[in-house]
N, C-alpha and C. Protein backbone atom coordinates (compact mmCIF):
# COMPACT_ATOMS: atom_id res chain seq x y z
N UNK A 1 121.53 95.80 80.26
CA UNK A 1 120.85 94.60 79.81
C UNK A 1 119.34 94.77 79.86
N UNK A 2 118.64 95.36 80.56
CA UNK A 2 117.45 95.48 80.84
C UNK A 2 117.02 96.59 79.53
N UNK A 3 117.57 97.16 79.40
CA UNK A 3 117.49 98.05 78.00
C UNK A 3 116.82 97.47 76.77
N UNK A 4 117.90 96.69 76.86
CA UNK A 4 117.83 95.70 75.42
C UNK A 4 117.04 94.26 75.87
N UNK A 5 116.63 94.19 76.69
CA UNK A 5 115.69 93.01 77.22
C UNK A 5 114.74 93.04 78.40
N UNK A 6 113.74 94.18 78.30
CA UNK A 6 112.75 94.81 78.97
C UNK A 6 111.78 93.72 79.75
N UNK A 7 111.49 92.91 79.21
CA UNK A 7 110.58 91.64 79.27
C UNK A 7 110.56 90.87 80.33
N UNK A 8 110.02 90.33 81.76
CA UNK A 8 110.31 89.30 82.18
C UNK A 8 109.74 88.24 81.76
N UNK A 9 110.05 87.18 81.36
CA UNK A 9 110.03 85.84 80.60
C UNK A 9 110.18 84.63 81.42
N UNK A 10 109.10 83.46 81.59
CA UNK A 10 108.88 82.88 82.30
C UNK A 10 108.58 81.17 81.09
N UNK A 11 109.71 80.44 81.30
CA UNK A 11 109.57 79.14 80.49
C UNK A 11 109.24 78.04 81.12
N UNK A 12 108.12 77.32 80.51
CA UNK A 12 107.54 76.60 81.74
C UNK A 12 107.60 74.89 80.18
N UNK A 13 108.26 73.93 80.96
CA UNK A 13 108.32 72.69 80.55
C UNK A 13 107.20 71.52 80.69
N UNK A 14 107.29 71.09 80.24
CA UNK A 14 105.81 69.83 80.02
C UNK A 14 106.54 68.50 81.21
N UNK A 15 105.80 68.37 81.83
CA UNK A 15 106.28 67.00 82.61
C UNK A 15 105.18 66.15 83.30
N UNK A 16 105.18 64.99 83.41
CA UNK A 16 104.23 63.44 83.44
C UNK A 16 103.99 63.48 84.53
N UNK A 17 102.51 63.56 85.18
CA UNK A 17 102.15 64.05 86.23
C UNK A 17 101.17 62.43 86.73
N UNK A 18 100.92 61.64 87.88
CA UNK A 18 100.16 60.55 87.65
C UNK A 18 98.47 61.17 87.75
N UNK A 19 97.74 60.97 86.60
CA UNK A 19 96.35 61.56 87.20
C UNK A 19 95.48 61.24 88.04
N UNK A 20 95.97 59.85 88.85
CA UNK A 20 94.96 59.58 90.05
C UNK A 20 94.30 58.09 89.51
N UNK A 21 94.38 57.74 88.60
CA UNK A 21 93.47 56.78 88.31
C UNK A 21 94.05 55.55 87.62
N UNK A 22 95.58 55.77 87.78
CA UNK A 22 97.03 54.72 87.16
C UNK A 22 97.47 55.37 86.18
N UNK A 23 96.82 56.24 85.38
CA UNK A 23 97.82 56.77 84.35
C UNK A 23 98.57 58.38 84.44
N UNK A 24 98.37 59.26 83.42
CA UNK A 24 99.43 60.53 83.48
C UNK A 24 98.86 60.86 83.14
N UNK A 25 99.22 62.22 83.17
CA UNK A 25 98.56 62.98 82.31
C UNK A 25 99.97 64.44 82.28
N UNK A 26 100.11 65.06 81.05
CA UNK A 26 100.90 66.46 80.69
C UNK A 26 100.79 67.07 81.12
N UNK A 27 101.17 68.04 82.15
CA UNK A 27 101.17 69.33 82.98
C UNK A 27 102.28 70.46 82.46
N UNK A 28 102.46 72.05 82.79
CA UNK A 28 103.83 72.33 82.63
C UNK A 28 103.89 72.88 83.61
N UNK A 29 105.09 72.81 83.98
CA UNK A 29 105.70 73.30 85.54
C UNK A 29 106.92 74.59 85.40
N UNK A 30 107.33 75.16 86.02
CA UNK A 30 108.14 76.77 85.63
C UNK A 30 109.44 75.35 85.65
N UNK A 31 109.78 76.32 84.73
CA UNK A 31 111.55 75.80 84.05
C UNK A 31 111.98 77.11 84.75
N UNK A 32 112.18 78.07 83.97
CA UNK A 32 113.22 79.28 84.21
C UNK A 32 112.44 80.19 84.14
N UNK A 33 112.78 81.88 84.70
CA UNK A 33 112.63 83.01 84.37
C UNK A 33 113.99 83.82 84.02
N UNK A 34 113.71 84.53 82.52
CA UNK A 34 115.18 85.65 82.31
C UNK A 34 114.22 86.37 81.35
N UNK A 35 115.20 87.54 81.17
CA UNK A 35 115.02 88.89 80.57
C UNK A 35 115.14 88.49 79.36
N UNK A 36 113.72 88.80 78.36
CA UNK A 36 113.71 88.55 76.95
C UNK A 36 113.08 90.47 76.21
N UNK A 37 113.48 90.17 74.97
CA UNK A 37 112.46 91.42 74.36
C UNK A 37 111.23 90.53 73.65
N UNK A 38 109.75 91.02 73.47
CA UNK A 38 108.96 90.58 72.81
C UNK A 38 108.80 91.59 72.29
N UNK A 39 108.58 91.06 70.40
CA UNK A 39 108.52 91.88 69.49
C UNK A 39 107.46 92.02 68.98
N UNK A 40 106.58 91.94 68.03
CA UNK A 40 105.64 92.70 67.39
C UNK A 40 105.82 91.96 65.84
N UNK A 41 105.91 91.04 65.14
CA UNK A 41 106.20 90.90 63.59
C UNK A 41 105.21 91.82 62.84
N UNK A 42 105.81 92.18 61.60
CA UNK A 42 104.92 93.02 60.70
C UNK A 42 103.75 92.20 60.21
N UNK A 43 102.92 93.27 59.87
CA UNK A 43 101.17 92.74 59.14
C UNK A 43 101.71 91.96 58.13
N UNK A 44 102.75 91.97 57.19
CA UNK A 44 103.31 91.21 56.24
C UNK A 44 103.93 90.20 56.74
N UNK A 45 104.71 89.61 57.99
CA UNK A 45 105.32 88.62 58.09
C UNK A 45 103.48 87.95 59.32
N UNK A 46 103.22 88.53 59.76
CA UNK A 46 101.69 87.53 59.96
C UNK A 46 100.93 86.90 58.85
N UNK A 47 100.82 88.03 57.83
CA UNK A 47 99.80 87.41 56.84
C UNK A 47 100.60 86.00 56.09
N UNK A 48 101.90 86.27 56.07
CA UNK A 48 102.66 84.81 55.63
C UNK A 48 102.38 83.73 56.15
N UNK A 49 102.95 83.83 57.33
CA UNK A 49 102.65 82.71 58.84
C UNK A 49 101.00 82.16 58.49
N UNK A 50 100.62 82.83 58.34
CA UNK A 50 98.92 82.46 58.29
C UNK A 50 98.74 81.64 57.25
N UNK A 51 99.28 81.74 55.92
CA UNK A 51 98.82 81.34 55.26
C UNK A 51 99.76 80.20 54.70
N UNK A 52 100.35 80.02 55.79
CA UNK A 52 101.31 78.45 56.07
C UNK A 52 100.90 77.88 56.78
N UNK A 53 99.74 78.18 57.17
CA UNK A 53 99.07 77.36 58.80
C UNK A 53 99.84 77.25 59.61
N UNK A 54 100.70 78.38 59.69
CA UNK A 54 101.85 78.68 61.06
C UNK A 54 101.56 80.21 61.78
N UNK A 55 100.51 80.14 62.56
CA UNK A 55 100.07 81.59 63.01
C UNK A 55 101.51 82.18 63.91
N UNK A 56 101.89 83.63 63.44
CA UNK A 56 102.95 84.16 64.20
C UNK A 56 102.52 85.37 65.08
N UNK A 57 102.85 84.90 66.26
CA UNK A 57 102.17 86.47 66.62
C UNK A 57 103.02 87.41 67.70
N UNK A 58 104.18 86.77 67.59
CA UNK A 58 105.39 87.50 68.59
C UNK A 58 106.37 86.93 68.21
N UNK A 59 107.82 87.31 68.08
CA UNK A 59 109.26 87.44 68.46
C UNK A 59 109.67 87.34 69.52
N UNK A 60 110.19 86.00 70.31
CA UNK A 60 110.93 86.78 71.61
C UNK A 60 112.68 86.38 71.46
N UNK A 61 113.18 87.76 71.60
CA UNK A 61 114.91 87.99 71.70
C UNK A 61 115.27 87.73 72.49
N UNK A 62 115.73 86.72 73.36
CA UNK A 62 116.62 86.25 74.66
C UNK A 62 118.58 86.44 74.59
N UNK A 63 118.95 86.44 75.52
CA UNK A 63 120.91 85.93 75.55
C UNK A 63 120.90 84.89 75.38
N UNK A 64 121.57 84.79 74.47
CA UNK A 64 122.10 82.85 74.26
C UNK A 64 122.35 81.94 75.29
N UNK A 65 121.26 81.03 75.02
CA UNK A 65 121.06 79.83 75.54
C UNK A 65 120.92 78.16 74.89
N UNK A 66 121.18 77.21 75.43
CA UNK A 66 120.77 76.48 74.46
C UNK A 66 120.43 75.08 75.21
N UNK A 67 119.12 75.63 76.49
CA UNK A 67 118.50 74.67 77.13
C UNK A 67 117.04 74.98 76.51
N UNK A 68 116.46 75.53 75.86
CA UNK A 68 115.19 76.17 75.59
C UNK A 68 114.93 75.52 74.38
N UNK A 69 113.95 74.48 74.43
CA UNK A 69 113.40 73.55 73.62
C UNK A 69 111.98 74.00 73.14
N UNK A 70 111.75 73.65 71.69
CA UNK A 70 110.18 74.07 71.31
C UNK A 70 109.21 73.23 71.94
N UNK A 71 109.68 72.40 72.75
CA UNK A 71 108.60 71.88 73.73
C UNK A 71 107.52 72.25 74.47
N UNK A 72 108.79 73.60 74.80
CA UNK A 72 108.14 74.18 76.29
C UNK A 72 107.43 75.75 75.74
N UNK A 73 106.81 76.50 76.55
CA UNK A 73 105.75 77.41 76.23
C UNK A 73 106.25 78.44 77.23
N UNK A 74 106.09 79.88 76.93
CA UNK A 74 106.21 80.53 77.51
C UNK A 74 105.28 81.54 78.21
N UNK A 75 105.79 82.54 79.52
CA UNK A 75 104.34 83.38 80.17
C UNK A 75 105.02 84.62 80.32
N UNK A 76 104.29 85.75 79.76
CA UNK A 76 104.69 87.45 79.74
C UNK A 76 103.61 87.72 79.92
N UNK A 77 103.64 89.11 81.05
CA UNK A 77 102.33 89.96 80.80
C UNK A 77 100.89 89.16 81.09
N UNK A 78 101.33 87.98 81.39
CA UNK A 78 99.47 87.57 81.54
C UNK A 78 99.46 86.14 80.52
N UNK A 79 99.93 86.50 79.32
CA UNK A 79 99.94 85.78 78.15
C UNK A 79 100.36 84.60 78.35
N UNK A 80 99.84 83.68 77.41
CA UNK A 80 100.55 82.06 77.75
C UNK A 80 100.69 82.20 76.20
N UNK A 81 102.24 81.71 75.53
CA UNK A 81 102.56 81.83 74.22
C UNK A 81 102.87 79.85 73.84
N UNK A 82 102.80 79.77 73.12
CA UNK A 82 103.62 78.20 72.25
C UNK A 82 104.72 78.54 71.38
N UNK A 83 105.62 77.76 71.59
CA UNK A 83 107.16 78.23 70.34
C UNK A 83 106.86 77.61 69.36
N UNK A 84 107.12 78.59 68.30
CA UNK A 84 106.74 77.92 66.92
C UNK A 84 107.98 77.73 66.35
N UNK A 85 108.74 77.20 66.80
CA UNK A 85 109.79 76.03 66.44
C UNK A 85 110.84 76.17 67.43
N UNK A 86 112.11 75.62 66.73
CA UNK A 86 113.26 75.59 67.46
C UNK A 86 113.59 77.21 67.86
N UNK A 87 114.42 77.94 68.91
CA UNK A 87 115.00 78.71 68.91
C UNK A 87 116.51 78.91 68.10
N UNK A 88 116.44 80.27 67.50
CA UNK A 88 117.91 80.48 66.19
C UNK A 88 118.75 81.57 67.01
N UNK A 89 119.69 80.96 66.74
CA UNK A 89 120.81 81.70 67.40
C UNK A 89 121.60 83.28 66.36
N UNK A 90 120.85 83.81 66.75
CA UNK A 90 120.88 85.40 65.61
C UNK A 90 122.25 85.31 64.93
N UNK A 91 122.84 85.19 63.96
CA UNK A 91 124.00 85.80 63.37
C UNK A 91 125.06 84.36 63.54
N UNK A 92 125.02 83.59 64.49
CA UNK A 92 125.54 82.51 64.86
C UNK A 92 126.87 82.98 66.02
N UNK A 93 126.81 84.14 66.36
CA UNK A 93 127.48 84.33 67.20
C UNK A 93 127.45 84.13 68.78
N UNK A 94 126.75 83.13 69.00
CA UNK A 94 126.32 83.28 70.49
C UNK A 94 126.08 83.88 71.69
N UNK A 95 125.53 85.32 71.47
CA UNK A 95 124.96 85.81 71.68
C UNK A 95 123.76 86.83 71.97
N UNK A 96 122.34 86.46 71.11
CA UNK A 96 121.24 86.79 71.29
C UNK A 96 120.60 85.63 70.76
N UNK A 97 119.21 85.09 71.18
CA UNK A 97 118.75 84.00 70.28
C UNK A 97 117.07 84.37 69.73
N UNK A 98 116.40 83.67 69.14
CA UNK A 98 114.85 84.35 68.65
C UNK A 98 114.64 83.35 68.14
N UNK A 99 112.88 83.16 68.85
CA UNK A 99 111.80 82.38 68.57
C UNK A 99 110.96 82.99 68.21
N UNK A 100 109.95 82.21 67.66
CA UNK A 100 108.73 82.47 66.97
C UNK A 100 107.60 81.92 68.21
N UNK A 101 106.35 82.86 68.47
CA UNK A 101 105.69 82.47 69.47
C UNK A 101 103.98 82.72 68.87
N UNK A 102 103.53 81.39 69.56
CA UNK A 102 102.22 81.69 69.14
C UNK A 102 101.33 81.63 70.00
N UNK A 103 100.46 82.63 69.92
CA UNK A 103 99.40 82.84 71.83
C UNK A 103 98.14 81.67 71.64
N UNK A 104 98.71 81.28 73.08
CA UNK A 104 97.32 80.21 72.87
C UNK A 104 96.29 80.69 74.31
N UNK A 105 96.40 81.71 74.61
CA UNK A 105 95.99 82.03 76.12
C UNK A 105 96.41 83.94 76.47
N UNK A 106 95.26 84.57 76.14
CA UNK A 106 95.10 85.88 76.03
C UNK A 106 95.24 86.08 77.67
N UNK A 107 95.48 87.11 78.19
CA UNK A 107 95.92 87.10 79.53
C UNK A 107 94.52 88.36 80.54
């Protein structure tokens, strides 16, 4: 498994924090850590993304799951990524899944 999912992967969820002064404010707090691959998309599938005003700048391949909401943001390597949408369940067989990730936080 580690073969095929080199990555440690760290999913961190958004939750309502009080800011001190009566109201909230958005924080994210660690959800989970598991073994993902992060990929690399081609200069051709970036220059697309881009010019959809959907910047792509990683793949990540996880084992099927289906608690992992585009809500939440993920941390590899240093990096803080955003999911650029829902996670797809490869082939529909339930087992591997892939998101689209976009770095908002160079590490």
């Amino acid at each position: 498994m580690y073969d095929e999912f080199p990555h440690a992967v760290r999913f961190q969820s958004v939750q309502r924090v009080p800011d001190g002064g009566g109201g909230f404010t958005n924080t994210f707090v660690p959800y989970t850590t598991i073994y993902g691959f992060l990929d690399t998309p081609t200069s051709n599938e970036r220059y697309q993304a881009h010019q959809l005003s959907n910047p792509l700048d990683r793949y990540l391949y996880y084992p099927y799951r289906n608690d992992i909401t585009s809500a939440m943001r993920v941390v590899c390597e240093g990096e803080v990524y955003e999911l650029g949408g829902k996670p797809e369940d490869q082939g529909g067989q339930h087992e591997i899944m892939r998101v689209a990730l976009k770095l908002v936080q160079n590490g």
